[in-house]
Protein backbone atom coordinates (compact mmCIF):
# COMPACT_ATOMS: atom_id res chain seq x y z
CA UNK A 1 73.80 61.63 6.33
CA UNK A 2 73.11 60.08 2.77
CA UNK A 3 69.51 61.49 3.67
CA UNK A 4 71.16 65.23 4.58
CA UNK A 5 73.10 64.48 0.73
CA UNK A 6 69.77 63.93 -1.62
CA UNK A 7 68.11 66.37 0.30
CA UNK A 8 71.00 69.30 -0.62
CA UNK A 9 70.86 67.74 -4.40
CA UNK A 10 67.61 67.98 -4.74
CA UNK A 11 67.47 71.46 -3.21
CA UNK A 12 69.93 72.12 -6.12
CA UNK A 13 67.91 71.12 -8.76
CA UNK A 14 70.23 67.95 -9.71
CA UNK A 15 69.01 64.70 -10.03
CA UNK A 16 70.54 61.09 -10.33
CA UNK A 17 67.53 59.77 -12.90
CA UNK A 18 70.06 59.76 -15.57
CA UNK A 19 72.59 57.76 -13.56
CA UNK A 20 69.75 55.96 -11.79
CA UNK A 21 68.94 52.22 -11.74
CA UNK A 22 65.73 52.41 -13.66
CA UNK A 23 62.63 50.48 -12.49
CA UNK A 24 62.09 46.77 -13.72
CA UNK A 25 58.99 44.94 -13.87
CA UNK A 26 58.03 44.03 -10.19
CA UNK A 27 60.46 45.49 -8.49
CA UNK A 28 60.33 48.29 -5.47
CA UNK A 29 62.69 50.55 -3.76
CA UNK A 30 62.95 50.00 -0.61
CA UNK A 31 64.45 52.76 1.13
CA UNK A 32 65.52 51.91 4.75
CA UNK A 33 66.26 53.81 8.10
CA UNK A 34 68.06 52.72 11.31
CA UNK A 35 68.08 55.14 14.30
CA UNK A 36 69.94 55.30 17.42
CA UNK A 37 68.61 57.91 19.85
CA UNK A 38 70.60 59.67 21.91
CA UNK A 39 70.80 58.64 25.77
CA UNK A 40 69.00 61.79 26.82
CA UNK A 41 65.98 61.53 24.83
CA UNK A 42 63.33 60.07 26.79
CA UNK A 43 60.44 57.19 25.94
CA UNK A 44 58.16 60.06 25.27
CA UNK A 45 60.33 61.71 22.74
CA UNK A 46 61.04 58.44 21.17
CA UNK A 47 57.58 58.33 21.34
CA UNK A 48 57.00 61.88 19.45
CA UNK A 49 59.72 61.12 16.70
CA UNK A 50 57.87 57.13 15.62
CA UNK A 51 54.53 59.01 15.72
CA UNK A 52 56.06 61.20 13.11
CA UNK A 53 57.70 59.02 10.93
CA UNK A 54 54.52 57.24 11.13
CA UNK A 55 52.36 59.86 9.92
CA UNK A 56 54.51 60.22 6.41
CA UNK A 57 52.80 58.17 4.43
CA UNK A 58 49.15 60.05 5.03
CA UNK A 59 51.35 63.32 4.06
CA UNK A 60 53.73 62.00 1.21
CA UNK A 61 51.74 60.48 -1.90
CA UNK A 62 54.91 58.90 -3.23
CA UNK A 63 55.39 56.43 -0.15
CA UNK A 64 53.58 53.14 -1.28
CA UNK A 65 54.36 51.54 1.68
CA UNK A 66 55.41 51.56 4.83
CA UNK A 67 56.06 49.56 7.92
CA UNK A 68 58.69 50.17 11.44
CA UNK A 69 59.82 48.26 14.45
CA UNK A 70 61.90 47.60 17.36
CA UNK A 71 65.20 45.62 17.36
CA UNK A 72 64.76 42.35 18.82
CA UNK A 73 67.75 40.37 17.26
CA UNK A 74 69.65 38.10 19.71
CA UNK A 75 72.64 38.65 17.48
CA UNK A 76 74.23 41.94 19.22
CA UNK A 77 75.29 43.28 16.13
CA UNK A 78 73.21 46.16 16.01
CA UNK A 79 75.38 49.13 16.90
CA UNK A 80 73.24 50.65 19.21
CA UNK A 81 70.46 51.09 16.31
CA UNK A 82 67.24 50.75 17.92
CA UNK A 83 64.41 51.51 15.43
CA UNK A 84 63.77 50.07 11.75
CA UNK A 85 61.53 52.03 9.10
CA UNK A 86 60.75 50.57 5.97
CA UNK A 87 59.08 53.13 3.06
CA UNK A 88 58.73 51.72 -0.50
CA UNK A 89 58.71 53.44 -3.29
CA UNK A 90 57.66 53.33 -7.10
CA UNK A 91 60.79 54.49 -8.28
CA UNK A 92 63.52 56.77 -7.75
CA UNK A 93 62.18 59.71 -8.67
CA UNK A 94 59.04 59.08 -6.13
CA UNK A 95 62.10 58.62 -3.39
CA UNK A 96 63.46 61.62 -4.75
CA UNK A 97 60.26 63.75 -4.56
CA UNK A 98 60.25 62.26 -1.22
CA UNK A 99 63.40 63.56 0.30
CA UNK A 100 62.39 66.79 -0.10
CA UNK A 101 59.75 67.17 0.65
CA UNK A 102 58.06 69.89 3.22
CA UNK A 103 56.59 67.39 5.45
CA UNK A 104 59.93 65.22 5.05
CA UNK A 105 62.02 68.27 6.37
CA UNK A 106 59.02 68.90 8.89
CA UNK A 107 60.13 65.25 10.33
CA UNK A 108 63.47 66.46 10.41
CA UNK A 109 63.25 68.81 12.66
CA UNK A 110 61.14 66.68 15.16
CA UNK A 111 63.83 63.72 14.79
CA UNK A 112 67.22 65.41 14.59
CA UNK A 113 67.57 66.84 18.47
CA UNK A 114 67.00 63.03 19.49
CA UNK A 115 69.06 61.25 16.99
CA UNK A 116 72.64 59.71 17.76
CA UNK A 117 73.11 57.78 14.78
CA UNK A 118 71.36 57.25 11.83
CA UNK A 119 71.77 54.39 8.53
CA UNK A 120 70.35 54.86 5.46
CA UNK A 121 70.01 52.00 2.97
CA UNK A 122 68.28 52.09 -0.55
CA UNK A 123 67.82 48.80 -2.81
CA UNK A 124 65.79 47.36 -5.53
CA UNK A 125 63.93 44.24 -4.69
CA UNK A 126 65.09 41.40 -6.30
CA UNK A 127 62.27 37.83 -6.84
């Protein structure tokens, strides 16, 4: 949802830079995303929707990293959420080109029939 949010700001021309966190020396945004897919999506559209996600960062300049995986935590605590993806950023404003982006909203529509849930979670690394 907090995705669906910047997306619609952005499309508006607003901007949080001025209200923004701005970038300190060593530091990365880290802007995180926790899917749960729905019941009725099978191993090969789970399949389709990683391949995507993984072929951002050869579309999207502003992604400076990227890596994903699989829950394995013994802990039970993960509310059905499935899949981690991990995209660092520059700044905000790179995360905010990102969001909308055309191949961003492209991903959309490959991910959103299959998605139950989704968390979104942006921080600044602290050493």
């Amino acid at each position: 949802m907090k995705t669906i949010l910047f997306t619609v700001i952005a499309l508006l021309g607003l901007s949080f830079s001025t209200m923004a966190q701005k970038k300190e020396d060593g530091k990365v945004l880290r802007h995180v995303v926790l899917f749960k897919f729905k019941d009725t999506s099978s191993p090969e559209d789970v399949k389709k929707v990683v391949e995507a996600f993984k072929a951002l960062p050869s579309q999207i300049k502003e992604i400076k990293g990227f890596e994903w995986g699989t829950n394995n935590s013994p802990e039970n605590h993960s509310q059905g959420l499935t899949h981690c993806f991990l995209l660092t950023f520059a700044s905000e404003a790179d995360r905010d080109a990102y969001l909308p982006h055309p191949a961003h909203k492209a991903f959309g529509s490959v991910v959103g029939p299959h998605l139950d849930k989704v968390t979104v979670v942006d921080y600044w690394t602290n050493k």
